[in-house]
PDB file of N, CA and C in Angstrom:
ATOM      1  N   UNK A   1     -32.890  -3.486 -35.307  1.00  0.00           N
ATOM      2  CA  UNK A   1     -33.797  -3.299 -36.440  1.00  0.00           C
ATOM      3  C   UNK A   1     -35.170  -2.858 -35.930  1.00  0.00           C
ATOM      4  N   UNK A   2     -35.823  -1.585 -36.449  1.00  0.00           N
ATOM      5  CA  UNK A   2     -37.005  -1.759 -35.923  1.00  0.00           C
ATOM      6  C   UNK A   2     -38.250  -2.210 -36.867  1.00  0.00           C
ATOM      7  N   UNK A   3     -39.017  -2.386 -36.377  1.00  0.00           N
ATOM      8  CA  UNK A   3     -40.249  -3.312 -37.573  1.00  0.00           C
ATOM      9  C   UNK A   3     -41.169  -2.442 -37.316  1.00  0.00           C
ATOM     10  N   UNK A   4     -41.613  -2.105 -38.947  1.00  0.00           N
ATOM     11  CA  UNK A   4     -42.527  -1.335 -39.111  1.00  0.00           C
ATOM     12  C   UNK A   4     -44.204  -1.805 -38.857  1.00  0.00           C
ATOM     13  N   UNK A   5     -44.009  -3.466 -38.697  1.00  0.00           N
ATOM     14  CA  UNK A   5     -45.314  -4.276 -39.047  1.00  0.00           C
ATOM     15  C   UNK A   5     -45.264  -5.233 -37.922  1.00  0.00           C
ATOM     16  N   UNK A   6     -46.300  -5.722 -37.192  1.00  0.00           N
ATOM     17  CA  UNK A   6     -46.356  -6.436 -36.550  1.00  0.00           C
ATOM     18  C   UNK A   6     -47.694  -7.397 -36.712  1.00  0.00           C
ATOM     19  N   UNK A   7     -47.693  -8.621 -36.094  1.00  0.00           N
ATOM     20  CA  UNK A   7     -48.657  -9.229 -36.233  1.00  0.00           C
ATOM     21  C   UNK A   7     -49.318  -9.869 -34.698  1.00  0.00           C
ATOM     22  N   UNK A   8     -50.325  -9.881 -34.936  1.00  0.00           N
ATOM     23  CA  UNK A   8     -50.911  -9.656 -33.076  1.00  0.00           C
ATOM     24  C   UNK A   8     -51.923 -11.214 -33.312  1.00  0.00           C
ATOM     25  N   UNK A   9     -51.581 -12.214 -32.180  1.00  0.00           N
ATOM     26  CA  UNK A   9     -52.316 -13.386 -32.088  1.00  0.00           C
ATOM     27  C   UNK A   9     -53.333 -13.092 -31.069  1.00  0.00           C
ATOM     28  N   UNK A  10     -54.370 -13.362 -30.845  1.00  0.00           N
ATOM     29  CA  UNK A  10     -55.201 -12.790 -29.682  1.00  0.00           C
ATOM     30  C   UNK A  10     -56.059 -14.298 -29.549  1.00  0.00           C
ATOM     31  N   UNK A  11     -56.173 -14.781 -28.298  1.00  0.00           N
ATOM     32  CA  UNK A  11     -57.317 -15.778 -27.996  1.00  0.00           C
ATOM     33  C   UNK A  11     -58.240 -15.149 -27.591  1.00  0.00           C
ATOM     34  N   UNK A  12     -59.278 -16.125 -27.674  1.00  0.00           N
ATOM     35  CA  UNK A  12     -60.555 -15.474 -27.487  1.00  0.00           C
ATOM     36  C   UNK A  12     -61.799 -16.078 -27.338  1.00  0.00           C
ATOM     37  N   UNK A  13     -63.024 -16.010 -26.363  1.00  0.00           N
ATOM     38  CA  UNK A  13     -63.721 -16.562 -26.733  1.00  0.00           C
ATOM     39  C   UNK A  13     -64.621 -16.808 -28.296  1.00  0.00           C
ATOM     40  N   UNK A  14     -65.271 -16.810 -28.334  1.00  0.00           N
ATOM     41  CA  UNK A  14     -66.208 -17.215 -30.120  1.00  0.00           C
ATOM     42  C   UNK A  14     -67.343 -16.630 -29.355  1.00  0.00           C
ATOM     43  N   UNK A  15     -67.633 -16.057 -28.530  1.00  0.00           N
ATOM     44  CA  UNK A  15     -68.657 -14.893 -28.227  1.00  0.00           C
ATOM     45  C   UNK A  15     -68.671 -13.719 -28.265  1.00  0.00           C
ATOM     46  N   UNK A  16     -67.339 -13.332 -28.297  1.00  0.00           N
ATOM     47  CA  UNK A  16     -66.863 -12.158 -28.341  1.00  0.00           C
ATOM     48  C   UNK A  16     -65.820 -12.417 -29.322  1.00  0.00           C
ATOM     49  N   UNK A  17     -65.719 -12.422 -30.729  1.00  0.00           N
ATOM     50  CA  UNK A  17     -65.340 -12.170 -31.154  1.00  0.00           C
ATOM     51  C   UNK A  17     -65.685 -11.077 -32.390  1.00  0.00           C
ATOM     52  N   UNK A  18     -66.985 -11.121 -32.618  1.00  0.00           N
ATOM     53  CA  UNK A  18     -67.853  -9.972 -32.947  1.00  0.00           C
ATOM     54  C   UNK A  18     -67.700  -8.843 -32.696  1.00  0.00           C
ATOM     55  N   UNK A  19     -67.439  -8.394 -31.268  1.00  0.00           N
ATOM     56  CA  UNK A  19     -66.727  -7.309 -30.396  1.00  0.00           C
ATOM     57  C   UNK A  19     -65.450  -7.177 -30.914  1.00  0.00           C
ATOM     58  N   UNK A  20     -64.596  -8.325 -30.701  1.00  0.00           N
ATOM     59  CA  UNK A  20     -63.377  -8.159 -30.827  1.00  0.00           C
ATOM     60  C   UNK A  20     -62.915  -7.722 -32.572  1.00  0.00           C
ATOM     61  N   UNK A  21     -63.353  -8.288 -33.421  1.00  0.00           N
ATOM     62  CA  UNK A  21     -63.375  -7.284 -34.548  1.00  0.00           C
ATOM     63  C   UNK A  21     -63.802  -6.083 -34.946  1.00  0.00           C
ATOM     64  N   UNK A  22     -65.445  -5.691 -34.653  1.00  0.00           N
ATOM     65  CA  UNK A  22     -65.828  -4.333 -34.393  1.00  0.00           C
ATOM     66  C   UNK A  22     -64.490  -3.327 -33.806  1.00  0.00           C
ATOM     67  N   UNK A  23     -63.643  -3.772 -32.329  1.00  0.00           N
ATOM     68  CA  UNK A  23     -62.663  -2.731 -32.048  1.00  0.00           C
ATOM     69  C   UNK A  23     -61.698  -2.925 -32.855  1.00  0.00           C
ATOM     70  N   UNK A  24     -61.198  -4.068 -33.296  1.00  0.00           N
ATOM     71  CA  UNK A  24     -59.494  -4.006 -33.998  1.00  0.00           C
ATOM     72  C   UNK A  24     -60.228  -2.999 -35.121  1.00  0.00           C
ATOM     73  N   UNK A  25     -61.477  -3.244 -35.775  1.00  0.00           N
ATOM     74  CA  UNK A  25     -61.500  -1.940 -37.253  1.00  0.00           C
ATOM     75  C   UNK A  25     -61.625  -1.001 -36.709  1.00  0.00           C
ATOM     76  N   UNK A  26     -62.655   0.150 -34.980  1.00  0.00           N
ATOM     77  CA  UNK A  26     -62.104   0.986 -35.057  1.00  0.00           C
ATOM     78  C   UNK A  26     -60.789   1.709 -35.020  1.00  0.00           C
ATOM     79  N   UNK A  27     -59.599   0.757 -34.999  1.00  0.00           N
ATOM     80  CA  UNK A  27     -58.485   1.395 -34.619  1.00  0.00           C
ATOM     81  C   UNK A  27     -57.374   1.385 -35.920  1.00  0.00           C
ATOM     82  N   UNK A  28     -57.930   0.476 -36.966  1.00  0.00           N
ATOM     83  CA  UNK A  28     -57.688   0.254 -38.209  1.00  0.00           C
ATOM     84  C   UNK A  28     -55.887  -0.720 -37.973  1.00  0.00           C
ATOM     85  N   UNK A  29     -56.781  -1.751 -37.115  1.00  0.00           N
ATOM     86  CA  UNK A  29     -56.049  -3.146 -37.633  1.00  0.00           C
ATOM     87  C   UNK A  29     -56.487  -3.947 -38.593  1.00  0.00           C
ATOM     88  N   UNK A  30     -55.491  -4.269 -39.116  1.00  0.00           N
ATOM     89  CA  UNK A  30     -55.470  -5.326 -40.405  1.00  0.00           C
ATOM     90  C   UNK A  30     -55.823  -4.376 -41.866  1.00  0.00           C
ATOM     91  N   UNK A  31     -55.329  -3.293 -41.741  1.00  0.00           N
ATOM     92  CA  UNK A  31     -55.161  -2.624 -42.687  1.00  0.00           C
ATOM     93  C   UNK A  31     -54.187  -2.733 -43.239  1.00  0.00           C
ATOM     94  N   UNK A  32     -53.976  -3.327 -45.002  1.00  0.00           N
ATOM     95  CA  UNK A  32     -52.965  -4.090 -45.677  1.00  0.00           C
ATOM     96  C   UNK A  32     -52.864  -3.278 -47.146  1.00  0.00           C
ATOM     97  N   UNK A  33     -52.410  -2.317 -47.577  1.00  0.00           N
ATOM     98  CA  UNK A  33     -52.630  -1.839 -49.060  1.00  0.00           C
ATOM     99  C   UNK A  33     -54.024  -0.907 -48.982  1.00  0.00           C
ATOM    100  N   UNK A  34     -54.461  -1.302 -50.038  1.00  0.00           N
ATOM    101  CA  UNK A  34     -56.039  -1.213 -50.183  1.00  0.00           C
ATOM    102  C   UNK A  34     -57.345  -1.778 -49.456  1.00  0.00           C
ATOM    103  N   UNK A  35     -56.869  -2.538 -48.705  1.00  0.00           N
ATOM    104  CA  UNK A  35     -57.754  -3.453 -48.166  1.00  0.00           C
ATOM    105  C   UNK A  35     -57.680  -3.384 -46.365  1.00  0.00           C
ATOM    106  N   UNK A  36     -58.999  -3.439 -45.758  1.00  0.00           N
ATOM    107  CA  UNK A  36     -59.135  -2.913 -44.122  1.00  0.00           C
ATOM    108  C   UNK A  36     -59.634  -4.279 -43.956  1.00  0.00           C
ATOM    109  N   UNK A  37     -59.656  -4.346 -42.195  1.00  0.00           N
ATOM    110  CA  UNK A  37     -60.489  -5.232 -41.522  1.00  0.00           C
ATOM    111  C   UNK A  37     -59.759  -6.510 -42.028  1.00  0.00           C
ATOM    112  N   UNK A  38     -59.173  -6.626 -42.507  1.00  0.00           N
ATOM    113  CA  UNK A  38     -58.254  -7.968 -42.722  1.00  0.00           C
ATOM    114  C   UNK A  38     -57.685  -8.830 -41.403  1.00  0.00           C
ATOM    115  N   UNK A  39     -58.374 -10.371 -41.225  1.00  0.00           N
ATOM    116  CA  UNK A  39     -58.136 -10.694 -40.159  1.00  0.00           C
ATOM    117  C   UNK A  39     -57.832 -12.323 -40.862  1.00  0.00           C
ATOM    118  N   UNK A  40     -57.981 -13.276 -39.702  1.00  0.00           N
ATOM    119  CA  UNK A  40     -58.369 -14.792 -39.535  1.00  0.00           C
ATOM    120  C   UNK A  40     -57.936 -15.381 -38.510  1.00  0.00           C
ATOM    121  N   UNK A  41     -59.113 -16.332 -38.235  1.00  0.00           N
ATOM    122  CA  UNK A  41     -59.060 -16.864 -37.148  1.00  0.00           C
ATOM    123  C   UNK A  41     -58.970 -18.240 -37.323  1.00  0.00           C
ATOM    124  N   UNK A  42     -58.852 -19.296 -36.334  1.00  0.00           N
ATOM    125  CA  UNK A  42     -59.237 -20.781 -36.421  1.00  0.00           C
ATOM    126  C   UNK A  42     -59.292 -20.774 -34.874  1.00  0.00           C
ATOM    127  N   UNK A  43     -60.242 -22.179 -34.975  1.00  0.00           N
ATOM    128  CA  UNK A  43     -60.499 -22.976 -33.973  1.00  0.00           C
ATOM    129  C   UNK A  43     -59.818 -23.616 -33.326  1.00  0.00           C
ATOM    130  N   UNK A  44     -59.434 -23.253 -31.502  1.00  0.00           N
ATOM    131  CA  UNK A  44     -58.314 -23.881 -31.222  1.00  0.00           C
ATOM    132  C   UNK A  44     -59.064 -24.152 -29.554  1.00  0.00           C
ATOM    133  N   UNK A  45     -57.981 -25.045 -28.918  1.00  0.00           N
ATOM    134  CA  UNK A  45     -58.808 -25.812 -27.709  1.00  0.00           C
ATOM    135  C   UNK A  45     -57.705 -24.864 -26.590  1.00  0.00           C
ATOM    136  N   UNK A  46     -57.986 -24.030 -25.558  1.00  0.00           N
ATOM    137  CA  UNK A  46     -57.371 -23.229 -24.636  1.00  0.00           C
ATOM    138  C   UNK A  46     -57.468 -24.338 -23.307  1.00  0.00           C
ATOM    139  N   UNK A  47     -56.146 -24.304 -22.812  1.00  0.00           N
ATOM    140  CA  UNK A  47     -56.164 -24.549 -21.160  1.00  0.00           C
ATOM    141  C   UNK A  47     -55.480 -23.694 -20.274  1.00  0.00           C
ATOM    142  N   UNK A  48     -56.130 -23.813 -18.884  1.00  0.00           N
ATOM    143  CA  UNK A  48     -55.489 -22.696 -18.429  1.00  0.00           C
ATOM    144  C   UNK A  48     -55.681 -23.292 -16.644  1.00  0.00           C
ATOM    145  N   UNK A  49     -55.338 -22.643 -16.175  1.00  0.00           N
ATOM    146  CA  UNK A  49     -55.545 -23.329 -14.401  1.00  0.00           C
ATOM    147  C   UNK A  49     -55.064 -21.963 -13.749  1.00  0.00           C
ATOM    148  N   UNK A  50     -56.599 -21.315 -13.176  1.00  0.00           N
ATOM    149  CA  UNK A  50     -56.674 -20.470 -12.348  1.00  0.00           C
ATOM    150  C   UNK A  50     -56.043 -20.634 -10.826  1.00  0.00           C
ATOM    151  N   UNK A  51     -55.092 -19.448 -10.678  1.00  0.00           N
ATOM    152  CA  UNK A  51     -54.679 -19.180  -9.222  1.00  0.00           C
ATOM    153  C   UNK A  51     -54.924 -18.456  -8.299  1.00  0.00           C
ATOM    154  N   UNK A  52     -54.841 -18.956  -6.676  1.00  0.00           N
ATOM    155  CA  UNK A  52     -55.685 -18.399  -5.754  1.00  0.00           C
ATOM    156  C   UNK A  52     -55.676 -16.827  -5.967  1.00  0.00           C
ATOM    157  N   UNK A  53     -57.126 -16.370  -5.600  1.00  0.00           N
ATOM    158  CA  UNK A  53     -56.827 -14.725  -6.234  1.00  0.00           C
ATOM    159  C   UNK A  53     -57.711 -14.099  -7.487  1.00  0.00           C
ATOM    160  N   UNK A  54     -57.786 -15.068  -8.134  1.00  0.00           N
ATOM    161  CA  UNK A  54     -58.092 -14.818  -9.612  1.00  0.00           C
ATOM    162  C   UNK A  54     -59.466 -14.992  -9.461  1.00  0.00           C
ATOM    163  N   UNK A  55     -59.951 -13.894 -10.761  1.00  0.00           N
ATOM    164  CA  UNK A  55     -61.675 -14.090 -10.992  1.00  0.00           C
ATOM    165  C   UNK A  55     -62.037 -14.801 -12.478  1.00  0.00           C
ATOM    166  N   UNK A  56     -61.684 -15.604 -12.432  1.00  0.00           N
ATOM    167  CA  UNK A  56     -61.796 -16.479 -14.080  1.00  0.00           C
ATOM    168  C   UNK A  56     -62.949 -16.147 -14.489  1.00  0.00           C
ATOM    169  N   UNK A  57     -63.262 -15.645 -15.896  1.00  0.00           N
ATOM    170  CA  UNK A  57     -64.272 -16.010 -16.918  1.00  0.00           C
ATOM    171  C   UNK A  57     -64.964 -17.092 -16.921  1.00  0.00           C
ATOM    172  N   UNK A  58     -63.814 -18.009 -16.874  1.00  0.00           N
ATOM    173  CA  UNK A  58     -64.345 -19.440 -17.110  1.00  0.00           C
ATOM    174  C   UNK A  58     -63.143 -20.107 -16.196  1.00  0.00           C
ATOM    175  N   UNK A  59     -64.139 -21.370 -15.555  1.00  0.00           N
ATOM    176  CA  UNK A  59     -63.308 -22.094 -14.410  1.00  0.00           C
ATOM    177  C   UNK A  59     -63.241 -21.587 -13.257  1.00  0.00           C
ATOM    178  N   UNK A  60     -63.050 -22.765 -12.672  1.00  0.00           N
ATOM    179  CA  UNK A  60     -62.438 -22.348 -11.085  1.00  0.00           C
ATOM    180  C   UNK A  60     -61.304 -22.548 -10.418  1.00  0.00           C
ATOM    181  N   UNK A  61     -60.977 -21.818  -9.543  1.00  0.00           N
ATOM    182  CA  UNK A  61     -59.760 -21.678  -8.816  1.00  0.00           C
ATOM    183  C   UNK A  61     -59.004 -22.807  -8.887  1.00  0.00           C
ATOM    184  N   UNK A  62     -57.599 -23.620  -8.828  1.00  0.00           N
ATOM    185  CA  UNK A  62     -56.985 -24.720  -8.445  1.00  0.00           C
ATOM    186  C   UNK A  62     -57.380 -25.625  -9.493  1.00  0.00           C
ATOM    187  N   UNK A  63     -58.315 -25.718 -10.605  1.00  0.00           N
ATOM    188  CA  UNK A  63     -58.425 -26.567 -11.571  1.00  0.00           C
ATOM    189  C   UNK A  63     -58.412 -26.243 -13.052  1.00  0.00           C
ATOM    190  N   UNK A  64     -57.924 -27.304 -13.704  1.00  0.00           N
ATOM    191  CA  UNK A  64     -57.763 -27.312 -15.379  1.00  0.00           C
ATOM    192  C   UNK A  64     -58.707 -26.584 -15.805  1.00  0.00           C
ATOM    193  N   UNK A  65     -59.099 -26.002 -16.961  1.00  0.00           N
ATOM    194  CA  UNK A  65     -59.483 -25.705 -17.330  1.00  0.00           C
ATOM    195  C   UNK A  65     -59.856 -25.957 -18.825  1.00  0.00           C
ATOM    196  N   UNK A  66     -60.874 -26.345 -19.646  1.00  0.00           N
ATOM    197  CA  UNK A  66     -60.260 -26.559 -21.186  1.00  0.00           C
ATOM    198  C   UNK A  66     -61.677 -26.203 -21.712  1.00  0.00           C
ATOM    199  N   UNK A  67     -61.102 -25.253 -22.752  1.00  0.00           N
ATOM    200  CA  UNK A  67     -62.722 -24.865 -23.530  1.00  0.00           C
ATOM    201  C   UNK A  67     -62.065 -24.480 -25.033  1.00  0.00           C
ATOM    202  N   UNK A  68     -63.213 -24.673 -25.698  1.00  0.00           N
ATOM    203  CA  UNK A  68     -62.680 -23.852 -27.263  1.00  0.00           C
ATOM    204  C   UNK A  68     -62.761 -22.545 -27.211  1.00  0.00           C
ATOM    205  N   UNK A  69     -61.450 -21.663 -27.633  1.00  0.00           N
ATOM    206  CA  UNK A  69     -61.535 -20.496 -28.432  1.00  0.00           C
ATOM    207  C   UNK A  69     -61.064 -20.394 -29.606  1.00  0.00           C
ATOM    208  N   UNK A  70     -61.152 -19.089 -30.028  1.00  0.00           N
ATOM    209  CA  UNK A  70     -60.634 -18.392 -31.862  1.00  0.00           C
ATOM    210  C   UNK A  70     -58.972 -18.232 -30.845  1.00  0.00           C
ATOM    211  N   UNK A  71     -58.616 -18.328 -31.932  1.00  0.00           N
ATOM    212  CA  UNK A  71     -57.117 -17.157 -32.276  1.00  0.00           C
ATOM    213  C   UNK A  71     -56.931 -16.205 -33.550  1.00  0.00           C
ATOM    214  N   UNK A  72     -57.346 -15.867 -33.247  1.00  0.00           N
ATOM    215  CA  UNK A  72     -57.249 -13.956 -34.482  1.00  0.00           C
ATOM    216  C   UNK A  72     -56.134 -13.690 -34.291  1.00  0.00           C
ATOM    217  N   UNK A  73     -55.663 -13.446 -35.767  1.00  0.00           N
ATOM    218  CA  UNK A  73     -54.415 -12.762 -36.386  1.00  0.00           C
ATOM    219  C   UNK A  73     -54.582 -11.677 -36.872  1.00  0.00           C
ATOM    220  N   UNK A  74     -54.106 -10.665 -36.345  1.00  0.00           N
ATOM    221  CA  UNK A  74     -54.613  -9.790 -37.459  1.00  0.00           C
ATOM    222  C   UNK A  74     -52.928  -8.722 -37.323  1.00  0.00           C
ATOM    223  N   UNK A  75     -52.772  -8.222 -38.681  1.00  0.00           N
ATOM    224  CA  UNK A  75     -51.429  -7.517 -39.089  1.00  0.00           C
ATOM    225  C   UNK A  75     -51.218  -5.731 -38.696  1.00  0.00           C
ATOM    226  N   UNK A  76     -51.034  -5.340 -37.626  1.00  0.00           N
ATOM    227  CA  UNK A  76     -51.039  -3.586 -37.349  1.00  0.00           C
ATOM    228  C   UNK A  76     -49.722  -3.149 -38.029  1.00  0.00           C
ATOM    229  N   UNK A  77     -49.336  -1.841 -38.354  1.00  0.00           N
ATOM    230  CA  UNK A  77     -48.512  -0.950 -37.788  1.00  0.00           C
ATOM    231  C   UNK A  77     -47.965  -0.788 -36.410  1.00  0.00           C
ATOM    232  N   UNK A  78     -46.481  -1.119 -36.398  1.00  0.00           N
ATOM    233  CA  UNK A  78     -45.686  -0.798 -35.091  1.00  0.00           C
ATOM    234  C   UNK A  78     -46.308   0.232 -34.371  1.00  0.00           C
ATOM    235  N   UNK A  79     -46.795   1.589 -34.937  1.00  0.00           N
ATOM    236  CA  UNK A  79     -47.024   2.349 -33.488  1.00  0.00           C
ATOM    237  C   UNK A  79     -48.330   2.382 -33.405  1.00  0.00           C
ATOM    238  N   UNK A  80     -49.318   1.770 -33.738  1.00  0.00           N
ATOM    239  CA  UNK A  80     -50.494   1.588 -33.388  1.00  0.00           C
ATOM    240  C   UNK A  80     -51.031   0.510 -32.442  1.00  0.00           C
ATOM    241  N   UNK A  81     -49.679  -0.343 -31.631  1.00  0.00           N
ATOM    242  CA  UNK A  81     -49.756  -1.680 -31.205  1.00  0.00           C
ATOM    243  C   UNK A  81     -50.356  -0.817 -29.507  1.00  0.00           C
ATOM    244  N   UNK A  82     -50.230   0.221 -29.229  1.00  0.00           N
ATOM    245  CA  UNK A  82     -50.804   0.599 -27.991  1.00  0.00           C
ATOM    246  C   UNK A  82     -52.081   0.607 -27.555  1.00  0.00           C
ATOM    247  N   UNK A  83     -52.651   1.318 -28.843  1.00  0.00           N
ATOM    248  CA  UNK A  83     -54.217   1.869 -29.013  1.00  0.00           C
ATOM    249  C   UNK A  83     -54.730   0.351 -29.135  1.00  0.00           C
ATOM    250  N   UNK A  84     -54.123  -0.475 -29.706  1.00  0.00           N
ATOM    251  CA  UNK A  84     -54.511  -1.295 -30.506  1.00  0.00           C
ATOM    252  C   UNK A  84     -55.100  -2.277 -29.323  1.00  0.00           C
ATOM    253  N   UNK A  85     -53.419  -2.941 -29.114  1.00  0.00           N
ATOM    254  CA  UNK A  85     -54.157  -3.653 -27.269  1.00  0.00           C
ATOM    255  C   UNK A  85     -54.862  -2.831 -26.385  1.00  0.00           C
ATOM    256  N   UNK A  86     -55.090  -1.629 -26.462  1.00  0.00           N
ATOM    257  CA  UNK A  86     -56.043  -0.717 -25.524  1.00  0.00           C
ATOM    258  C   UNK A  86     -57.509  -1.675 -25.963  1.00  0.00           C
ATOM    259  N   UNK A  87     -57.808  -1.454 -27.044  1.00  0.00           N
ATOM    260  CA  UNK A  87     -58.689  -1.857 -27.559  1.00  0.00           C
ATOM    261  C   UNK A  87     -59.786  -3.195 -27.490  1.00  0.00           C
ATOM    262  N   UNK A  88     -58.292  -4.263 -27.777  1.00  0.00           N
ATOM    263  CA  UNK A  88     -58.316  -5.444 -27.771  1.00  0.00           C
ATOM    264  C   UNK A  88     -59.005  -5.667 -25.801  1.00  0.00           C
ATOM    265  N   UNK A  89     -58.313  -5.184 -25.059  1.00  0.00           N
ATOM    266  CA  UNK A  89     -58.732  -5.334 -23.653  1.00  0.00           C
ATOM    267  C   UNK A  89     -59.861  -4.687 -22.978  1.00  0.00           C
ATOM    268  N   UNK A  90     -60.353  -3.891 -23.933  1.00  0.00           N
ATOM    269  CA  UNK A  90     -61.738  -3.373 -23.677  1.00  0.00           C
ATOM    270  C   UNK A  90     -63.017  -4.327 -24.155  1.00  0.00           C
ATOM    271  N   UNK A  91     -62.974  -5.110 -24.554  1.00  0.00           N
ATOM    272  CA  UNK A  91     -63.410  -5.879 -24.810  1.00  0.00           C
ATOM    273  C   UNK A  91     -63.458  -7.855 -24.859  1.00  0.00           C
ATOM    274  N   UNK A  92     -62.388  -7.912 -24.254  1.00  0.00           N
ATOM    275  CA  UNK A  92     -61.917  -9.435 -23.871  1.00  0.00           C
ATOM    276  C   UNK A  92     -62.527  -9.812 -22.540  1.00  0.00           C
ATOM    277  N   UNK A  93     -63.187 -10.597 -22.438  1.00  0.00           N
ATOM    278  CA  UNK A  93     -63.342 -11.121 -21.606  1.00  0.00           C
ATOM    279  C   UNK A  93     -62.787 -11.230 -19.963  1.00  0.00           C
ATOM    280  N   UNK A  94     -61.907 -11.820 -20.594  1.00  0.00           N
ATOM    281  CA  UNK A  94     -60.658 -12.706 -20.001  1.00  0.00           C
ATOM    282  C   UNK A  94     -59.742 -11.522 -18.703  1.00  0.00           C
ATOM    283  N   UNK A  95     -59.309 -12.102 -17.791  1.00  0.00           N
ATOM    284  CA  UNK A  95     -58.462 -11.311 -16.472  1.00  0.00           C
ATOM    285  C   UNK A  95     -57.219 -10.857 -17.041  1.00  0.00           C
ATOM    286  N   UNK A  96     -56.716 -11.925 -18.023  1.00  0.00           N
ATOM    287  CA  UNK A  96     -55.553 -12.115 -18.385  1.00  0.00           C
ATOM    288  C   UNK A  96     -55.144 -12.741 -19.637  1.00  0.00           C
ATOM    289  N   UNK A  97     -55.381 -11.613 -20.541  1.00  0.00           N
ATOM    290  CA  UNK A  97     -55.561 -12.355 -22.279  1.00  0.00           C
ATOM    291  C   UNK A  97     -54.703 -12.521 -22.784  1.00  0.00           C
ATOM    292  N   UNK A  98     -54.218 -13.288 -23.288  1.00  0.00           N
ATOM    293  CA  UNK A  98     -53.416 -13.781 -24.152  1.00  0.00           C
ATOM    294  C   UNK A  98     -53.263 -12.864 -25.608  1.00  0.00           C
ATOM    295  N   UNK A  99     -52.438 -11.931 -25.958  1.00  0.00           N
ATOM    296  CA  UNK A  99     -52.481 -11.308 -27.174  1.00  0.00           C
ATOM    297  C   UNK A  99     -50.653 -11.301 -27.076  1.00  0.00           C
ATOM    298  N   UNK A 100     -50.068 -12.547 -28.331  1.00  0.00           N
ATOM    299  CA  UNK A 100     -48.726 -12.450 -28.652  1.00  0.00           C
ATOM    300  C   UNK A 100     -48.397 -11.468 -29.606  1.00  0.00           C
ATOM    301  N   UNK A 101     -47.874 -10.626 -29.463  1.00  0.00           N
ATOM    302  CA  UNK A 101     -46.778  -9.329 -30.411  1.00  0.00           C
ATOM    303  C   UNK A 101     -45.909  -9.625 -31.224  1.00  0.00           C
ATOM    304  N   UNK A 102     -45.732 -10.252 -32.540  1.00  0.00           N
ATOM    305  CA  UNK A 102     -44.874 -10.826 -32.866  1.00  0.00           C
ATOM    306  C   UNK A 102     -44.553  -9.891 -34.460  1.00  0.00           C
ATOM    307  N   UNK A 103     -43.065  -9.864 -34.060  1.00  0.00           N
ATOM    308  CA  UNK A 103     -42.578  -8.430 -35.069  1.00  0.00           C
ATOM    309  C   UNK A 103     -42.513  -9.097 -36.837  1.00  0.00           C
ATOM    310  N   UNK A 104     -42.877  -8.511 -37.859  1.00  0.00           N
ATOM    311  CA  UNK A 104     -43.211  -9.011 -39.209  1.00  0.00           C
ATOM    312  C   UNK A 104     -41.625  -8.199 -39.791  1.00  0.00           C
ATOM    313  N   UNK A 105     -41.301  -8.952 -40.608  1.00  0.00           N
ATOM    314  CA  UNK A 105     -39.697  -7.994 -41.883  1.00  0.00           C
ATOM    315  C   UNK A 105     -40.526  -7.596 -42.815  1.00  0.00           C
ATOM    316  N   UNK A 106     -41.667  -8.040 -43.230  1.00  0.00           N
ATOM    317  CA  UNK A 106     -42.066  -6.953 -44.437  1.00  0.00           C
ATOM    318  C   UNK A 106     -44.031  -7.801 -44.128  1.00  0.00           C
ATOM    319  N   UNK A 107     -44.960  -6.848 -45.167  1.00  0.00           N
ATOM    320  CA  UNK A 107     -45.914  -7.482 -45.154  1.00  0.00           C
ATOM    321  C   UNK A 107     -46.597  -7.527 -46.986  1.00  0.00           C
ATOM    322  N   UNK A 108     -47.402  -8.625 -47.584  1.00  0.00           N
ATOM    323  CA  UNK A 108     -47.794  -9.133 -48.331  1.00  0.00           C
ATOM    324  C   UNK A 108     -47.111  -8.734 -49.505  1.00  0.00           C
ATOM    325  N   UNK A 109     -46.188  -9.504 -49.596  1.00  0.00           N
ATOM    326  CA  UNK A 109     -45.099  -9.701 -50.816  1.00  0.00           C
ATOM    327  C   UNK A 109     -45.642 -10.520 -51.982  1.00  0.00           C
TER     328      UNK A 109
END
């Protein structure tokens, strides 16, 4: 089956998430019907434990890590999911971001 709609989870800091919306609209994520820029986020607690090698944002090497970020949802078109994470990674922070791809059967029914 292929899916025309997908829905993209992205963590993130809450400093950049300003950024991180500015790019998902230039690329026209969360465009739903009539309506653009369609997103939401909530407040969620990230852990993570950097390995030797790595240049963390936040934290250091060999230890836990735990800070608050957003998780933004926001709903693309299947073939725009390229440009889209192009996007999303021009602007993340992070070495290694977390953005889940998760395929939609239809959108706002």
């Amino acid at each position: 089956m292929q899916f025309k709609y997908l829905k993209l989870e992205i963590f993130i800091p809450e400093t950049h998430f300003k950024a991180l919306q500015k790019a998902l609209q230039e690329v026209d994520a969360g465009h739903i019907g009539n309506y653009d820029s369609c997103l939401s986020y909530s407040k969620v607690i990230g852990t993570w434990r950097p390995l030797k090698g790595t240049k963390p944002f936040i934290g250091k090497e060999n230890e836990i890590s735990q800070e608050p970020e957003l998780k933004v949802e926001v709903t693309i078109k299947a073939d725009k999911l390229k440009n889209t994470i192009s996007a999303i990674k021009s602007v993340h922070p992070y070495e290694e971001p977390v953005i889940n791809v998760i395929p939609l059967l239809e959108v706002g029914l």
